[in-house]
PDB file of N, CA and C in Angstrom:
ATOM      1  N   UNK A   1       0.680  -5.192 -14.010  1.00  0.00           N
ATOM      2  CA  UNK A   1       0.553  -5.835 -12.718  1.00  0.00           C
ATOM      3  C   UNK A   1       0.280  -4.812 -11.613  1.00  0.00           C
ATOM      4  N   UNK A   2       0.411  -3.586 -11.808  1.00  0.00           N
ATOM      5  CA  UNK A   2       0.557  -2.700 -10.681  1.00  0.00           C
ATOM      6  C   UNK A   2      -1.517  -2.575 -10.852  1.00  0.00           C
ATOM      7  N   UNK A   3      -1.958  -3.103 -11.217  1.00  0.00           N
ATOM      8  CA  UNK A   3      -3.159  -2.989 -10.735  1.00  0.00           C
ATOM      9  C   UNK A   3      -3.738  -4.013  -9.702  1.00  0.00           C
ATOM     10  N   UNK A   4      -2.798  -4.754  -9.501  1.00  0.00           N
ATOM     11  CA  UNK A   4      -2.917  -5.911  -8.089  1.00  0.00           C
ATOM     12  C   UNK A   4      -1.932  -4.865  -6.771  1.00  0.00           C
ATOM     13  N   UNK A   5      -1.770  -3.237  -6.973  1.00  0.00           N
ATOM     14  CA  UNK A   5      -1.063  -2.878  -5.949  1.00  0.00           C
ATOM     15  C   UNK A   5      -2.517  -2.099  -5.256  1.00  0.00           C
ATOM     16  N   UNK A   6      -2.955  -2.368  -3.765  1.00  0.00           N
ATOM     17  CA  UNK A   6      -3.762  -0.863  -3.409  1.00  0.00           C
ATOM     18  C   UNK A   6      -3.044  -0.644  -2.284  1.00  0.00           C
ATOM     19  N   UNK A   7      -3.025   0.667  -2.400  1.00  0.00           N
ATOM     20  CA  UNK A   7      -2.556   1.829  -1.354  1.00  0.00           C
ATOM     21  C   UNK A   7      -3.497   2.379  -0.501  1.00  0.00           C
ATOM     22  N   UNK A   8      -3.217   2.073   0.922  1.00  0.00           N
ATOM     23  CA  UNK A   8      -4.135   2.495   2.179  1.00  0.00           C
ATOM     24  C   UNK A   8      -3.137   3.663   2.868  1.00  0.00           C
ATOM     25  N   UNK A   9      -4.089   4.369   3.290  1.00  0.00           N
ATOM     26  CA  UNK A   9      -3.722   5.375   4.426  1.00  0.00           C
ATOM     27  C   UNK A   9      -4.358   4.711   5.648  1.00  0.00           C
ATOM     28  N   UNK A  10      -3.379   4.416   6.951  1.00  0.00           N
ATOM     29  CA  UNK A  10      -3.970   3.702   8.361  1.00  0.00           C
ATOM     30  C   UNK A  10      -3.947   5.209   9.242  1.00  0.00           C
ATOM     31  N   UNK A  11      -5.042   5.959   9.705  1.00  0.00           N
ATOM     32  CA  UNK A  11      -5.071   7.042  11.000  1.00  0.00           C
ATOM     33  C   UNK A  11      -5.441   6.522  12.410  1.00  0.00           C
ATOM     34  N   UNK A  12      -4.735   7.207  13.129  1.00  0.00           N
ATOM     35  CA  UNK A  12      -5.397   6.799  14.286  1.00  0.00           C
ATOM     36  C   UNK A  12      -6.898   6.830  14.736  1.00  0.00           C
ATOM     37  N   UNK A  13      -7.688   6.435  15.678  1.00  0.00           N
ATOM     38  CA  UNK A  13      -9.200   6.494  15.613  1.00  0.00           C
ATOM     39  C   UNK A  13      -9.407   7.611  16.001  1.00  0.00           C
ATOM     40  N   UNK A  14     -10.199   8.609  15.534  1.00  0.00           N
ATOM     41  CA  UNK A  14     -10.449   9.649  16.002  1.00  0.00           C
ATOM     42  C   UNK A  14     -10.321  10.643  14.822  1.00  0.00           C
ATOM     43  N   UNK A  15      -9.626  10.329  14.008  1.00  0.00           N
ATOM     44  CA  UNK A  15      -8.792  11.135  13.308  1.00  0.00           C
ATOM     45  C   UNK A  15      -9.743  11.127  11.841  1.00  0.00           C
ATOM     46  N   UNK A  16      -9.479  12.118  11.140  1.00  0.00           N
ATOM     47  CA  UNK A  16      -9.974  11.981   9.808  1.00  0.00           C
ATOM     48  C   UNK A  16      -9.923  11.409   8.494  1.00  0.00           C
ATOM     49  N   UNK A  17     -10.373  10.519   8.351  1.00  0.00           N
ATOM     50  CA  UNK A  17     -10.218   9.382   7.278  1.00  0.00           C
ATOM     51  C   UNK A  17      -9.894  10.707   5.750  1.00  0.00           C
ATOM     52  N   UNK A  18      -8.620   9.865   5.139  1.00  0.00           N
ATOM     53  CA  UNK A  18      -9.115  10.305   3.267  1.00  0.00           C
ATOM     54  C   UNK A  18      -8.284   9.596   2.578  1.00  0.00           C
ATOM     55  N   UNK A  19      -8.432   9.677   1.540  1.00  0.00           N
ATOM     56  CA  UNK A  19      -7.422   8.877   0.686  1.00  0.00           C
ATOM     57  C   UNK A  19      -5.988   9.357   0.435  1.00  0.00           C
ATOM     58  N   UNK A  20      -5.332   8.595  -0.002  1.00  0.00           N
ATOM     59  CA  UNK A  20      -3.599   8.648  -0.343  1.00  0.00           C
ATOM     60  C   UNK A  20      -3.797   9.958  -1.366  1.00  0.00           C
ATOM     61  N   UNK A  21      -2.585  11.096  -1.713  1.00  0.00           N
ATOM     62  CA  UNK A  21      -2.984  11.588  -2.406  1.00  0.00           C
ATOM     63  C   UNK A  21      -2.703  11.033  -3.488  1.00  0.00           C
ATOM     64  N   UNK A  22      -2.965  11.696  -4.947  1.00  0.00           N
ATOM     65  CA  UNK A  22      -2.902  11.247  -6.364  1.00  0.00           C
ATOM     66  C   UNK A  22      -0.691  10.764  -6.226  1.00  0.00           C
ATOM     67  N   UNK A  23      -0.302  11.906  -5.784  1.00  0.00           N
ATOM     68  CA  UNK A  23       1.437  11.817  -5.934  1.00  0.00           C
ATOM     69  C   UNK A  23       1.913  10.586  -4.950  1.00  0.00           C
ATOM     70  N   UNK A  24       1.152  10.490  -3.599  1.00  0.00           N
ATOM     71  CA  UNK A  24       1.478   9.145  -3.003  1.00  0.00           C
ATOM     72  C   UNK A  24       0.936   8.088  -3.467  1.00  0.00           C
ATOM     73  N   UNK A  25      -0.200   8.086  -3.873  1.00  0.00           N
ATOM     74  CA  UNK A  25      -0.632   6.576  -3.993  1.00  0.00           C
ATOM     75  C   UNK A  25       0.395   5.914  -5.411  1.00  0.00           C
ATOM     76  N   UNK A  26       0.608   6.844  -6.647  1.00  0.00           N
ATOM     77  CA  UNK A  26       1.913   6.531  -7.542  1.00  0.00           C
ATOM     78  C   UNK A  26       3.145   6.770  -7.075  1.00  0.00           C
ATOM     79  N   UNK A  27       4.060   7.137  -5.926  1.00  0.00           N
ATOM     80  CA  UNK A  27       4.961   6.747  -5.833  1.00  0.00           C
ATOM     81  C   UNK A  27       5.069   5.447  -4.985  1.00  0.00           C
ATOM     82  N   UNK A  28       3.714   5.210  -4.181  1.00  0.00           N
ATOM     83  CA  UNK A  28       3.768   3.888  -3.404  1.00  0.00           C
ATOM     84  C   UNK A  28       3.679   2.714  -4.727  1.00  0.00           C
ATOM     85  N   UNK A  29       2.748   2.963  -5.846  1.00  0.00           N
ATOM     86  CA  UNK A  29       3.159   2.227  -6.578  1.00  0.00           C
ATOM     87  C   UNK A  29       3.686   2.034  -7.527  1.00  0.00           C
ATOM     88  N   UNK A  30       4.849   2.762  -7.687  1.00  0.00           N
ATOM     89  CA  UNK A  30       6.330   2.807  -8.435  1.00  0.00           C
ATOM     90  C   UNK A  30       6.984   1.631  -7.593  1.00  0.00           C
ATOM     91  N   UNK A  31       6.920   2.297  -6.247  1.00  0.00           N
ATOM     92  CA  UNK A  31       7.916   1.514  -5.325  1.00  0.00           C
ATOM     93  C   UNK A  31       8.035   0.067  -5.247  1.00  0.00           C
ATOM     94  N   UNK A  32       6.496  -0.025  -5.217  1.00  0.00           N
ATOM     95  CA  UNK A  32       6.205  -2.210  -5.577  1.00  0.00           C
ATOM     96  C   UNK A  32       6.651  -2.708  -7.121  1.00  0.00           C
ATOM     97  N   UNK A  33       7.072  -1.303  -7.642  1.00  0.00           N
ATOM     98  CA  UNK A  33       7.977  -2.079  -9.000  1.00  0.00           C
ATOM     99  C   UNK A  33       9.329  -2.403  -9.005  1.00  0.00           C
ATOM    100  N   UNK A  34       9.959  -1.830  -7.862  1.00  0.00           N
ATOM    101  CA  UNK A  34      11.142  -1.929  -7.737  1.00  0.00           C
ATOM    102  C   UNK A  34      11.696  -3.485  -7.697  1.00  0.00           C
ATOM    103  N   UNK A  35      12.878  -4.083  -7.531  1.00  0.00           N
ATOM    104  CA  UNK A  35      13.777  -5.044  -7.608  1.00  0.00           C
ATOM    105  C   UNK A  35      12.910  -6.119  -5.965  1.00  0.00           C
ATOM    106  N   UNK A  36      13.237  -5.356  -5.334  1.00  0.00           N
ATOM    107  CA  UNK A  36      12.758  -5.829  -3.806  1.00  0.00           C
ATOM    108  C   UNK A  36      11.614  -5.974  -3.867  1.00  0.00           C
ATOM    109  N   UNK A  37      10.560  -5.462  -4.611  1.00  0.00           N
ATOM    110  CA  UNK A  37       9.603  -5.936  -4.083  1.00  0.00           C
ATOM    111  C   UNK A  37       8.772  -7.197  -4.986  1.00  0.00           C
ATOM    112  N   UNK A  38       9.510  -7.323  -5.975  1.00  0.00           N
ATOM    113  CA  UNK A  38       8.824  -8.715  -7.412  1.00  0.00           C
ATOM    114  C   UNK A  38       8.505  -9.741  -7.008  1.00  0.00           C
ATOM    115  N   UNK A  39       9.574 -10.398  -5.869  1.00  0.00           N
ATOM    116  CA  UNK A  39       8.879 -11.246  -5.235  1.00  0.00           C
ATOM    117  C   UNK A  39       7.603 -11.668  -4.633  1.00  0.00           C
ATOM    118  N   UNK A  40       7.478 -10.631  -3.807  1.00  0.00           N
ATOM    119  CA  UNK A  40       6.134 -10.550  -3.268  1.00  0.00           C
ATOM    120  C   UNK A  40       5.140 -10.090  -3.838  1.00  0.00           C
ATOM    121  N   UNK A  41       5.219  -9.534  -4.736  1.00  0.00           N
ATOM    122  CA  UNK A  41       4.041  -9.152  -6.202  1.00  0.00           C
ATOM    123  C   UNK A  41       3.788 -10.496  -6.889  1.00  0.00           C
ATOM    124  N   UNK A  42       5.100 -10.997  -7.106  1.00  0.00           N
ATOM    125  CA  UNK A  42       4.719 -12.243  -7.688  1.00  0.00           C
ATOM    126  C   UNK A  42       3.989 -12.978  -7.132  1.00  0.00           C
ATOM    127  N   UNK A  43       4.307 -13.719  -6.013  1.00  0.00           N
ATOM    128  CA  UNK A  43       3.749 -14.212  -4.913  1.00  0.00           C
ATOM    129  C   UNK A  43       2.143 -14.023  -4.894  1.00  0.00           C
ATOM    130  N   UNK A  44       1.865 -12.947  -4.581  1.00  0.00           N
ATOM    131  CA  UNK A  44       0.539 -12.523  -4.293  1.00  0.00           C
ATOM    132  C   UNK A  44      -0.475 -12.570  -5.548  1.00  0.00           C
ATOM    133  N   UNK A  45       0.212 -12.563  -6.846  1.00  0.00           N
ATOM    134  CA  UNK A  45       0.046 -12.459  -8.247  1.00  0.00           C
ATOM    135  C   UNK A  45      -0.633 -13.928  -8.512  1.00  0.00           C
ATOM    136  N   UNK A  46       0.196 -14.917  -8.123  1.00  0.00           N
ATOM    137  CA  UNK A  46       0.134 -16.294  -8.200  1.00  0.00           C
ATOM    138  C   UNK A  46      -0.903 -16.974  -7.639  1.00  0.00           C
ATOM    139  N   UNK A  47      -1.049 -16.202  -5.923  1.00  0.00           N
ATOM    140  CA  UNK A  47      -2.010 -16.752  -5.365  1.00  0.00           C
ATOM    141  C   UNK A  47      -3.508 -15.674  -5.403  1.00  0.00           C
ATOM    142  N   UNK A  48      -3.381 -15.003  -6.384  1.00  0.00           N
ATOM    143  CA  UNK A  48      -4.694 -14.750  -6.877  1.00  0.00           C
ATOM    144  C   UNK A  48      -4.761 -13.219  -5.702  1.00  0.00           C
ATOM    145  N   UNK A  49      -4.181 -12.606  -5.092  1.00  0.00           N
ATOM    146  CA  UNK A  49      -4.326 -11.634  -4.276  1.00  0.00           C
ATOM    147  C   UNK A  49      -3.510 -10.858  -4.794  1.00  0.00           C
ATOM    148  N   UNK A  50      -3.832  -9.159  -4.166  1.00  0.00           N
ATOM    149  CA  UNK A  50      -3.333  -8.102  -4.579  1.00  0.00           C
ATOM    150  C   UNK A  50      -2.286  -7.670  -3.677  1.00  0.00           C
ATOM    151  N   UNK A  51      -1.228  -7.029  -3.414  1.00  0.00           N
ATOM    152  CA  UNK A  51      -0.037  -6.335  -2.691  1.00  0.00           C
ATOM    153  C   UNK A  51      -0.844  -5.426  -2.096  1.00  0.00           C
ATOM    154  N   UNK A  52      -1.083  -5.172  -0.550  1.00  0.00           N
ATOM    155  CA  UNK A  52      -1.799  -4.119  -0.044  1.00  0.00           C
ATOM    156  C   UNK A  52      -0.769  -3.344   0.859  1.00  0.00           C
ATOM    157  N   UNK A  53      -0.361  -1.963   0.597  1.00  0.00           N
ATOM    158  CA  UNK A  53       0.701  -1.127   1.314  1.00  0.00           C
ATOM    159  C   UNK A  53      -0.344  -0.379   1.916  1.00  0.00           C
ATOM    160  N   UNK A  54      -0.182  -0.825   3.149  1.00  0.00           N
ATOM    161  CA  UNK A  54      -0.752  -0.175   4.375  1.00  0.00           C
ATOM    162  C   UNK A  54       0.203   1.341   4.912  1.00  0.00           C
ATOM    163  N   UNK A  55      -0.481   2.818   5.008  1.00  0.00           N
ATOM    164  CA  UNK A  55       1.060   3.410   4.922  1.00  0.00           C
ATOM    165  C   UNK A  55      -0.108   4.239   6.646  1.00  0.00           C
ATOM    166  N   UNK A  56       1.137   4.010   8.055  1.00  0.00           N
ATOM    167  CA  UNK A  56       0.238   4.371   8.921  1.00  0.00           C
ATOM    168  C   UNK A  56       0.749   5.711   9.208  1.00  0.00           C
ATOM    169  N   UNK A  57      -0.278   6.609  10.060  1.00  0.00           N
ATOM    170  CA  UNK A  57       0.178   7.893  10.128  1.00  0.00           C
ATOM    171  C   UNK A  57      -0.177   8.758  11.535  1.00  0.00           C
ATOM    172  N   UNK A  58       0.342   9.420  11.424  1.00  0.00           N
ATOM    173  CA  UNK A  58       1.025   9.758  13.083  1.00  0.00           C
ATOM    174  C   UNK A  58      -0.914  10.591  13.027  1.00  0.00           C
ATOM    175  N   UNK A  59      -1.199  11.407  14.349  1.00  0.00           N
ATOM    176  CA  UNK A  59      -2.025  12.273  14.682  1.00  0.00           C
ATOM    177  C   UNK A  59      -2.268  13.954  13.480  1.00  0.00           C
ATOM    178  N   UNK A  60      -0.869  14.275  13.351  1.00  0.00           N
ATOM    179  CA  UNK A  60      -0.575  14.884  12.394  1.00  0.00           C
ATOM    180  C   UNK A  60      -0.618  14.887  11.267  1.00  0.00           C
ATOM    181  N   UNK A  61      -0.930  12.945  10.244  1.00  0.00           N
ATOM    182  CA  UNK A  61      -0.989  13.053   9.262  1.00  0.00           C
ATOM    183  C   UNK A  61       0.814  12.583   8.676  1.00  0.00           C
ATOM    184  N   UNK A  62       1.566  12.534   9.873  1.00  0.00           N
ATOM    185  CA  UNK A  62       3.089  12.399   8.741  1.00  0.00           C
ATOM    186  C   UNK A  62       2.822  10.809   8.949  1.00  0.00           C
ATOM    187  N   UNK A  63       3.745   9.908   7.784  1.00  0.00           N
ATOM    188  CA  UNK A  63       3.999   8.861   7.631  1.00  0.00           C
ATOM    189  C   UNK A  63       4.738   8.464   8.871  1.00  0.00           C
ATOM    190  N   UNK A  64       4.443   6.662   9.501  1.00  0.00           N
ATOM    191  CA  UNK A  64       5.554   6.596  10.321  1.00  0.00           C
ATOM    192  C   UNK A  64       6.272   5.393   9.675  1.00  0.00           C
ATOM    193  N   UNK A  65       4.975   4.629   9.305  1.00  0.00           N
ATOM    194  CA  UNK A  65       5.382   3.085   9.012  1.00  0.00           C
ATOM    195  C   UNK A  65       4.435   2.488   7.965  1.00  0.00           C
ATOM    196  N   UNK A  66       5.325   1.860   7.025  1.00  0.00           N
ATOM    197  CA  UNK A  66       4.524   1.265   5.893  1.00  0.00           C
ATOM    198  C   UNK A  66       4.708  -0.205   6.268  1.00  0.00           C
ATOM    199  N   UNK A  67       3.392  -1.171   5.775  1.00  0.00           N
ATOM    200  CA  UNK A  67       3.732  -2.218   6.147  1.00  0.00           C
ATOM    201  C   UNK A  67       2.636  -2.963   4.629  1.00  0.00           C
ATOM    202  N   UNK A  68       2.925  -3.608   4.534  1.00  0.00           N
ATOM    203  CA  UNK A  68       3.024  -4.595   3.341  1.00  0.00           C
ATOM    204  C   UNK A  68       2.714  -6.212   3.845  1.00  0.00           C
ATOM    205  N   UNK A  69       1.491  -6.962   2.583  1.00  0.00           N
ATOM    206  CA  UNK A  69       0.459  -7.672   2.702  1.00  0.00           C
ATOM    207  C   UNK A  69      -0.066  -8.058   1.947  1.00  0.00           C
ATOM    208  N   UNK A  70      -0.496  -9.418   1.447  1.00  0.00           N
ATOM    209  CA  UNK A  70      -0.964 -10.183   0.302  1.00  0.00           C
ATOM    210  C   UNK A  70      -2.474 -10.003   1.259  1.00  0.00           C
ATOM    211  N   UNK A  71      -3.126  -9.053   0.168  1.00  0.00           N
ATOM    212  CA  UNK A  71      -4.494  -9.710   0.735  1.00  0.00           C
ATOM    213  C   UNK A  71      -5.718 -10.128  -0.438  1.00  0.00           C
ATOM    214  N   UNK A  72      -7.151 -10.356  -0.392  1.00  0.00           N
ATOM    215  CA  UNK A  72      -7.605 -10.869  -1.493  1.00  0.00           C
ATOM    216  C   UNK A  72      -8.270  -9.762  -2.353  1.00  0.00           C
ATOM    217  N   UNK A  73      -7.966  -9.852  -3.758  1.00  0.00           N
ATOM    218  CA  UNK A  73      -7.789  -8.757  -4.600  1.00  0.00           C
ATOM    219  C   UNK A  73      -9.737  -8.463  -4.929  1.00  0.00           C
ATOM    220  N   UNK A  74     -10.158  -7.433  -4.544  1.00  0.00           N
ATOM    221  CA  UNK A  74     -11.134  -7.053  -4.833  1.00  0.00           C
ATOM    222  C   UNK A  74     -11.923  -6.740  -6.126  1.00  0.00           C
TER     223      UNK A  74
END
């Protein structure tokens, strides 16, 4: 099921787009295996969409806020 998980990096505009690295994008999706999150895997599973962890990031690049989202699975 963890192939209905994708992992986004959100930067501010201006800033330099890239991808999650290889070690974040698998611990973000370890994390949607956890207890807390089955529900909403399920959920999204059911209605035919994927779990999208949006993870946003300061000017610097550090994490501030992850936010989480059924959207339609590509």
């Amino acid at each position: 099921m963890m192939e209905m998980v994708i992992v986004r990096l959100k930067r501010p505009s201006g800033s330099v787009r890239q991808m999650p690295s290889k070690a974040l994008n698998e611990a973000l999706t370890c994390l949607a295996d956890a207890d807390e999150f089955q529900p909403l895997l399920s959920e999204a599973s059911r209605e035919g969409k994927a779990l999208a962890i949006d993870v946003f990031q300061n000017r610097s690049g550090q994490p501030f806020l992850i936010h989480l989202k059924k959207e339609k699975a590509s």
